[in-house]
C-alpha atoms as a PDB file:
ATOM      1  CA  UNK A   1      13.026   1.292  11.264  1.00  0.00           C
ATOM      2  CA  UNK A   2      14.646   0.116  14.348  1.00  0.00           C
ATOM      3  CA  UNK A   3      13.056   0.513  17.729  1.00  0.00           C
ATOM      4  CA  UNK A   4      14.188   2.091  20.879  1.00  0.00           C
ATOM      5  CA  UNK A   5      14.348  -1.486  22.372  1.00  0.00           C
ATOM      6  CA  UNK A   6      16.599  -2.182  19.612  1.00  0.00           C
ATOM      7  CA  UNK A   7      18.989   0.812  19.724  1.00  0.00           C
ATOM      8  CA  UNK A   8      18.910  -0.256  22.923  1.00  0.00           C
ATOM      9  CA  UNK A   9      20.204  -3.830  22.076  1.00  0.00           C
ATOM     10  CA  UNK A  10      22.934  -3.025  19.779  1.00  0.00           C
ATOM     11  CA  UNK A  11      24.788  -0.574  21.856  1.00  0.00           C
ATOM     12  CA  UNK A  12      25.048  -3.245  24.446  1.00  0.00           C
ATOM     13  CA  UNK A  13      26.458  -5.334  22.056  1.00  0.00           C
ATOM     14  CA  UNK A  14      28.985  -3.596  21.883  1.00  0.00           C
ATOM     15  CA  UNK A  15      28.975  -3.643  17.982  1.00  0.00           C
ATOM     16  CA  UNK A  16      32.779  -2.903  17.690  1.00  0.00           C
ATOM     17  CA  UNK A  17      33.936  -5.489  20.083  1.00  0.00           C
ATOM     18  CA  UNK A  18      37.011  -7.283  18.718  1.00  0.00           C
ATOM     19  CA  UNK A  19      35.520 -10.406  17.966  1.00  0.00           C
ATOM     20  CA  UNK A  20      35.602 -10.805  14.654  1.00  0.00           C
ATOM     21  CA  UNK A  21      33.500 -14.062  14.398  1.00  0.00           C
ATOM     22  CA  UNK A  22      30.526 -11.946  15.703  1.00  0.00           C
ATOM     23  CA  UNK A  23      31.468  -9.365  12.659  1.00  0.00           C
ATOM     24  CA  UNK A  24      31.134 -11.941   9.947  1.00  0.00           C
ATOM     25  CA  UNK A  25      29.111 -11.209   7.714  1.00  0.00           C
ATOM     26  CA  UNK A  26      28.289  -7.497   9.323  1.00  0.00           C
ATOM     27  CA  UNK A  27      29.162  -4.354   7.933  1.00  0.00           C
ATOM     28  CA  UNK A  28      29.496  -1.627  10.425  1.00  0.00           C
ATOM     29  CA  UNK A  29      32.336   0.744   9.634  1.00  0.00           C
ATOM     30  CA  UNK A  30      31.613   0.772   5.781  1.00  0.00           C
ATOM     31  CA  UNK A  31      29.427   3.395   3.788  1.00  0.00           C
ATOM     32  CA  UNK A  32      25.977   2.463   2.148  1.00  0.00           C
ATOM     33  CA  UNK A  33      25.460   4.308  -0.607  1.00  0.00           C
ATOM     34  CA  UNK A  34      21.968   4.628  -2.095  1.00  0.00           C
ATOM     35  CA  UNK A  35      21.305   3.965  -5.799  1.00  0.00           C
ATOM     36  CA  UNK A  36      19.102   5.635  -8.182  1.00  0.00           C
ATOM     37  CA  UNK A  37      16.445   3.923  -7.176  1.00  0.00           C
ATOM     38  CA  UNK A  38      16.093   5.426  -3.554  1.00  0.00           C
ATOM     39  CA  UNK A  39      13.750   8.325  -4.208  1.00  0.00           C
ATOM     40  CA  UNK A  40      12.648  11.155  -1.073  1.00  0.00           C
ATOM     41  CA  UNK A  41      14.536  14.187   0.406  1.00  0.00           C
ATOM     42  CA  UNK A  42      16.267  12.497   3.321  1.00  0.00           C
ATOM     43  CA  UNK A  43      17.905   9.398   1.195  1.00  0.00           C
ATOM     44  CA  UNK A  44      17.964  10.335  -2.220  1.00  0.00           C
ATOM     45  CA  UNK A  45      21.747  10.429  -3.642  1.00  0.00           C
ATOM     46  CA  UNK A  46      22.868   9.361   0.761  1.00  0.00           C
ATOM     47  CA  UNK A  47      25.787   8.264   1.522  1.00  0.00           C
ATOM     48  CA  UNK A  48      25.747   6.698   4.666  1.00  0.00           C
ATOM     49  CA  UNK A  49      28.580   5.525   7.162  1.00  0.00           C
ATOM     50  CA  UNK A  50      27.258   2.719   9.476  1.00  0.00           C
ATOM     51  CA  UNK A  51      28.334   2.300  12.763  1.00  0.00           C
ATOM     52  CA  UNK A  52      26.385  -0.919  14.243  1.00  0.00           C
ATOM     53  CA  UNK A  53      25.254  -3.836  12.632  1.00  0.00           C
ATOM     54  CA  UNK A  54      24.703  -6.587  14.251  1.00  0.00           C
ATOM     55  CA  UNK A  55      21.361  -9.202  14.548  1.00  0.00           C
ATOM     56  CA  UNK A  56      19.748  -6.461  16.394  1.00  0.00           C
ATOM     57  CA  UNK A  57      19.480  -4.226  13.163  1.00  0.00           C
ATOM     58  CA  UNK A  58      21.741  -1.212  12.383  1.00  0.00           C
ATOM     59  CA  UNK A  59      22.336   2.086  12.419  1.00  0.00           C
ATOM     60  CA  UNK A  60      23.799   4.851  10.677  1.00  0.00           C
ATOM     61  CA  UNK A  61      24.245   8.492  10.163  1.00  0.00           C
ATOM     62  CA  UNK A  62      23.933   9.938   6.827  1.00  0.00           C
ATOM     63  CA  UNK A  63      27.676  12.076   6.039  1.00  0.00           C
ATOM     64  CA  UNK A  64      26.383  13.994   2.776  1.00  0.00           C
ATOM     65  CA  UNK A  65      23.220  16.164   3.784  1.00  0.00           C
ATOM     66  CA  UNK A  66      24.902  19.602   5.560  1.00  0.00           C
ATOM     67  CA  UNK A  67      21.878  21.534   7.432  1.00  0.00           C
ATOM     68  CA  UNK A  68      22.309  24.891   5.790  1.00  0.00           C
ATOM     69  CA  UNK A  69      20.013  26.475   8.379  1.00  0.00           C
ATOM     70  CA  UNK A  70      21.445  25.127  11.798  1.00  0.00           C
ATOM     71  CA  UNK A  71      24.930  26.909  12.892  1.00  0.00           C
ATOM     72  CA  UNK A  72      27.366  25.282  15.363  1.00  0.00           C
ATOM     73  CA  UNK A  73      27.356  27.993  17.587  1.00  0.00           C
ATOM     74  CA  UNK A  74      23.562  27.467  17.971  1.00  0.00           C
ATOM     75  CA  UNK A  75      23.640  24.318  19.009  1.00  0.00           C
ATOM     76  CA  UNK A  76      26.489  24.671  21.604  1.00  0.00           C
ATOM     77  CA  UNK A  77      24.561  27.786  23.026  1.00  0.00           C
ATOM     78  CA  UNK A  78      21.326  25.475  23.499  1.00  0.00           C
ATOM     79  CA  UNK A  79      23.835  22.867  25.823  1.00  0.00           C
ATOM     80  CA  UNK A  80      25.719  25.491  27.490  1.00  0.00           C
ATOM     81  CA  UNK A  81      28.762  24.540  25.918  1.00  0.00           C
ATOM     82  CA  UNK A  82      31.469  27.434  26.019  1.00  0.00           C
ATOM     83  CA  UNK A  83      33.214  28.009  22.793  1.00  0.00           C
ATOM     84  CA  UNK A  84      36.835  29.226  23.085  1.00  0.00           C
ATOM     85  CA  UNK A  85      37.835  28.890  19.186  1.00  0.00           C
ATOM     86  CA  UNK A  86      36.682  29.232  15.877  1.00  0.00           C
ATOM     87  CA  UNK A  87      35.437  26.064  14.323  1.00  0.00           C
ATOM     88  CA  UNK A  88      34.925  27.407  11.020  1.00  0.00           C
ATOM     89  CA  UNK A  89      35.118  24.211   9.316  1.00  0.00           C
ATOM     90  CA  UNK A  90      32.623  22.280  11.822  1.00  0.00           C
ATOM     91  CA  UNK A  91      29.608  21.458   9.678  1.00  0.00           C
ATOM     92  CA  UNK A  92      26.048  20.219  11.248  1.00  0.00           C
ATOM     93  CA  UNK A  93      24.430  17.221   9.212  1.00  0.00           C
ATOM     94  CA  UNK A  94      21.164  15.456   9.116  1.00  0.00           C
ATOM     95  CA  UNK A  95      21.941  12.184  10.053  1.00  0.00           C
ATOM     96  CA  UNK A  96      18.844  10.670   9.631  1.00  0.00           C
ATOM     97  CA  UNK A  97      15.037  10.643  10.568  1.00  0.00           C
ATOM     98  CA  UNK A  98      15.098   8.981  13.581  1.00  0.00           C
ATOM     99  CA  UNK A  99      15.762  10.500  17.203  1.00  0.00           C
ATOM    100  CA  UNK A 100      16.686  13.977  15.267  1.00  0.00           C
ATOM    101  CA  UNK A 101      16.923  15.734  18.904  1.00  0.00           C
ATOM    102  CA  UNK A 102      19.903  13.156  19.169  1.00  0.00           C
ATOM    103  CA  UNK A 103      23.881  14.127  18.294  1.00  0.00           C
ATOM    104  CA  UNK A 104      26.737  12.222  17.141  1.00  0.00           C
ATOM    105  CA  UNK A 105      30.143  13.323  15.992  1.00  0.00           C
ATOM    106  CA  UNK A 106      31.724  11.183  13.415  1.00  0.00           C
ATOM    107  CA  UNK A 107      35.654  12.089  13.661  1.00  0.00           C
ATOM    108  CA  UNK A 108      38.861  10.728  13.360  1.00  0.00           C
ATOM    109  CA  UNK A 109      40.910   7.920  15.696  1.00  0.00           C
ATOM    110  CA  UNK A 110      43.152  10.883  17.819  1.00  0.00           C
ATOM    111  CA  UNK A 111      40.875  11.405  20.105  1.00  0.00           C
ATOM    112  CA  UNK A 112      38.620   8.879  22.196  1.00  0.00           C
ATOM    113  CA  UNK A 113      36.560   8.707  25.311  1.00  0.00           C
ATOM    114  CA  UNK A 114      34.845   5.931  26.527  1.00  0.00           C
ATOM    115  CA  UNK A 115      31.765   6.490  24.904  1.00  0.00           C
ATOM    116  CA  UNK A 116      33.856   5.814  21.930  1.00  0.00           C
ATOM    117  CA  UNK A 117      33.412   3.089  19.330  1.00  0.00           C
ATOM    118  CA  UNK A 118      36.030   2.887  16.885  1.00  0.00           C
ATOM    119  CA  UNK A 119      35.849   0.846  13.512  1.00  0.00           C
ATOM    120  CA  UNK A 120      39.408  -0.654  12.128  1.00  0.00           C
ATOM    121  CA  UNK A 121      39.306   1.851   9.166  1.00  0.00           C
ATOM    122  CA  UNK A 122      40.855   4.806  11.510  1.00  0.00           C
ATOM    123  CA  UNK A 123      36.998   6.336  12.057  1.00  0.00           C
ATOM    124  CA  UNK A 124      35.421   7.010  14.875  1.00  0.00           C
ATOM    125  CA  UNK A 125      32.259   8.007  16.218  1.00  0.00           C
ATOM    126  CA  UNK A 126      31.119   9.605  20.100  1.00  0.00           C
ATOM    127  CA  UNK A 127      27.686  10.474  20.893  1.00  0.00           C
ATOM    128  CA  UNK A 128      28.380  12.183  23.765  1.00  0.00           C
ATOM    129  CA  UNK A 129      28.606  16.261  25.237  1.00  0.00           C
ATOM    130  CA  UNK A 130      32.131  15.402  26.688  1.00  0.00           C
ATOM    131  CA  UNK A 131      32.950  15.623  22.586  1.00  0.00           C
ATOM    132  CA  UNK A 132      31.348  18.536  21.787  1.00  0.00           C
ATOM    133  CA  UNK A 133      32.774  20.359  24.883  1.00  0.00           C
ATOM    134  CA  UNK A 134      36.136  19.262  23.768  1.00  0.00           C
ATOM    135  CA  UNK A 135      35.800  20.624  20.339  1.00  0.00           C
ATOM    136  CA  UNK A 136      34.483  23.418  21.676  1.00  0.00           C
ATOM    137  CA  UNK A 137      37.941  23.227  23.610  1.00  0.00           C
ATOM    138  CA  UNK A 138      39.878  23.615  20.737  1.00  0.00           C
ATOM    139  CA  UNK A 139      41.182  19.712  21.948  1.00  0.00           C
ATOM    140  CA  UNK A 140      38.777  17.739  19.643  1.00  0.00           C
ATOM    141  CA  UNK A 141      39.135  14.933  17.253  1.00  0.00           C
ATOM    142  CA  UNK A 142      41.487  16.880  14.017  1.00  0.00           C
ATOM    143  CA  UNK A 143      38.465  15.862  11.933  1.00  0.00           C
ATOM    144  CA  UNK A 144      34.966  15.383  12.531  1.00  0.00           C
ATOM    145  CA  UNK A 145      30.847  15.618  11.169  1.00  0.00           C
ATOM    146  CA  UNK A 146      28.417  16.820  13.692  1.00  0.00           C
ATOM    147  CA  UNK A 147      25.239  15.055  12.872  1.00  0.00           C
ATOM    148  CA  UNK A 148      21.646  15.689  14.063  1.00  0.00           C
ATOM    149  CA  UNK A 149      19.913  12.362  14.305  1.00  0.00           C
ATOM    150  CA  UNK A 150      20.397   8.607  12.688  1.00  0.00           C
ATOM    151  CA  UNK A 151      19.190   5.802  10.281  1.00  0.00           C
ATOM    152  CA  UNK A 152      17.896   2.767  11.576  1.00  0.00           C
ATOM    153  CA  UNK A 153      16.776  -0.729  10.371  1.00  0.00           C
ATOM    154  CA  UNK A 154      15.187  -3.462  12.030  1.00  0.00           C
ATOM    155  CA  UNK A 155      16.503  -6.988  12.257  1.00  0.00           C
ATOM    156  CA  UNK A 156      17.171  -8.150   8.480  1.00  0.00           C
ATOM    157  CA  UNK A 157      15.505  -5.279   7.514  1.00  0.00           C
ATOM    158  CA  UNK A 158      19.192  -3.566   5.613  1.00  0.00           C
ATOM    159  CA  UNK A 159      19.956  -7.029   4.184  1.00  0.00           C
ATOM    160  CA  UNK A 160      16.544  -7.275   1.800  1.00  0.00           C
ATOM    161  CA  UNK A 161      17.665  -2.934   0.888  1.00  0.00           C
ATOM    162  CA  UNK A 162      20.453  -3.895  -0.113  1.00  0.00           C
ATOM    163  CA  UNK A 163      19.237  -7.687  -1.938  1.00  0.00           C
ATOM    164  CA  UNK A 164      16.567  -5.269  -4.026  1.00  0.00           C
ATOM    165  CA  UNK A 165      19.387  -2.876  -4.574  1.00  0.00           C
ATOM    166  CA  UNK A 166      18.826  -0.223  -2.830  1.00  0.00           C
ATOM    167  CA  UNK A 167      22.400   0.755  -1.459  1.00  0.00           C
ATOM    168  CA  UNK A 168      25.071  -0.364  -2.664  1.00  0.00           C
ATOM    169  CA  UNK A 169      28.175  -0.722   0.265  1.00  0.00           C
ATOM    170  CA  UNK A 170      31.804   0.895  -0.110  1.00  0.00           C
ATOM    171  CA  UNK A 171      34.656   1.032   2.377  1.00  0.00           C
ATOM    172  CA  UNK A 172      34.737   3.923   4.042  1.00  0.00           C
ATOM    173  CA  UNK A 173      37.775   5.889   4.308  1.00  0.00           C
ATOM    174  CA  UNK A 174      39.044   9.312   6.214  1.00  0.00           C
ATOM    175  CA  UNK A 175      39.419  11.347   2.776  1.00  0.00           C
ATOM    176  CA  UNK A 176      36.263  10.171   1.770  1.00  0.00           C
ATOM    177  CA  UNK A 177      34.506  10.731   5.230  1.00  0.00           C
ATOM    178  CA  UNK A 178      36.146  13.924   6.041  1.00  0.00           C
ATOM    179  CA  UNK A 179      38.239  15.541   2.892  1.00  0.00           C
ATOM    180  CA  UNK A 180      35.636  14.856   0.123  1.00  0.00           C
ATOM    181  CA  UNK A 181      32.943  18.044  -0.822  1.00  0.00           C
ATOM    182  CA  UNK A 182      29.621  17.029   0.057  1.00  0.00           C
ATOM    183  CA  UNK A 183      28.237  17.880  -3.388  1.00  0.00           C
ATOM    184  CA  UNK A 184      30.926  15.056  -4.806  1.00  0.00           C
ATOM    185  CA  UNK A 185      30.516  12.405  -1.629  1.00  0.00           C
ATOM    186  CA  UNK A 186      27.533  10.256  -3.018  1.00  0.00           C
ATOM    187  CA  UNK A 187      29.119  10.080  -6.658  1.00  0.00           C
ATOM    188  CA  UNK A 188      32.965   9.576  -5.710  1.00  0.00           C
ATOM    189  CA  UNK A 189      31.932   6.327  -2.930  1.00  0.00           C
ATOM    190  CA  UNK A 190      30.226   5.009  -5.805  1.00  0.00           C
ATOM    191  CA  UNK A 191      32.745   5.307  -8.153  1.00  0.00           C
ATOM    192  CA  UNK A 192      35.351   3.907  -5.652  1.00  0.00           C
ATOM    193  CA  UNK A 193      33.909   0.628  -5.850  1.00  0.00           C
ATOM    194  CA  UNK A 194      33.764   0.742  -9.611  1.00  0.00           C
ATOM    195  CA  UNK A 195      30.356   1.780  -9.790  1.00  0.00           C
ATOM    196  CA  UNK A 196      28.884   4.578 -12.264  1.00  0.00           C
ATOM    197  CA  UNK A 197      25.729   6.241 -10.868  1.00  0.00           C
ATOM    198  CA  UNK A 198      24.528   6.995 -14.279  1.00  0.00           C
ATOM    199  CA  UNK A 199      24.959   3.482 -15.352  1.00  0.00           C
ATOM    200  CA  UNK A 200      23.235   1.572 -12.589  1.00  0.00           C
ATOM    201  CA  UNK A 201      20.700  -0.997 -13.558  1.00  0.00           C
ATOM    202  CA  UNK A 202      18.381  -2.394 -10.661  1.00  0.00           C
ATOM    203  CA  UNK A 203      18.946  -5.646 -12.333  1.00  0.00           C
ATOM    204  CA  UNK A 204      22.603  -6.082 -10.833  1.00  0.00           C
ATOM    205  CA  UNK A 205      23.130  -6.927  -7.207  1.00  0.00           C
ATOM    206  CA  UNK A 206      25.869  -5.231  -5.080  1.00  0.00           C
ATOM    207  CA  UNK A 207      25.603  -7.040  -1.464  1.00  0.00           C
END
């Protein structure tokens, strides 16, 4: 997993700076998708959208793994964040193992700060209260994932997952991200790149 020093690293990198010689080859904005082959409760059947990726490492939040037991409204109570409207639809995700005492909000391109980094598929992501007060505002992003938490991989560390086929990547998309069940997420990104789950064979490579 990636280090503090590391996080550290890639967010002043700016990872979505418009560069895109410094992209090649990088695949922030796109969704890893784990294969059969990734066993335990936190990354079994993941999907994955990943927001930095750069020779520091990366680092994701997983978009598929609701936390039944953790409401919204408890969260916002614990930051003393007033809520003026119902938010019915606002799930709470684990987005990974590491820092889970950390938020991010995945959510769509109308709304920004300037904690803000936005890939060029129309998804965004803020990990910042300024969001969260917002939503909580009724003037949030129109769609959005609160997650609890994030992946992260060291320096080549997500390149040899995905060379032993591990995770297989898929463009990620608003109606995938936001409009797809969560029970149907890790099947449908699969089958959007032409893959069938129940047909994979660790044999074939899908960098």
């Amino acid at each position: 997993m990636a280090t503090k020093d590391d996080i550290r690293l890639m967010v002043e990198a700016n990872p979505f700076d418009e560069k895109a010689d410094e992209h090649q080859g990088y695949l922030e904005g796109k969704l890893l998708v784990a294969t059969p082959q990734v066993m335990g409760d936190v990354f079994q059947q993941s999907v994955i959208y990943l927001f930095a990726h750069n020779n520091h490492g990366a680092m994701g939040v997983i978009i598929n793994k609701p936390l039944e037991m953790i409401h919204y409204a408890t969260l916002f109570q614990q930051l003393g964040i007033e809520i003026s409207t119902r938010m019915d639809d606002l799930m709470v995700y684990h987005g990974g193992p590491v820092e889970e005492g950390r938020g991010f909000v995945l959510h769509s391109t109308d709304y920004s700060t300037d904690d803000t980094m936005v890939s060029d598929n129309q998804i965004a992501i803020t990990a910042s209260t300024k969001v969260l007060r917002d939503i909580g505002q009724g003037v949030g992003p129109r769609q959005r994932l609160l997650t609890i938490g994030y992946a992260g991989w060291a320096p080549g560390q997500l390149e040899a997952e995905i060379e032993a086929n591990s995770w297989i990547t898929v463009p990620a998309t608003p109606e995938l991200v936001f409009g797809t069940d969560d029970d149907f997420k890790w099947m449908l990104a699969a089958k959007s790149l032409g893959v069938d789950m129940g047909r994979f064979s660790s044999s074939v490579g899908h960098a």
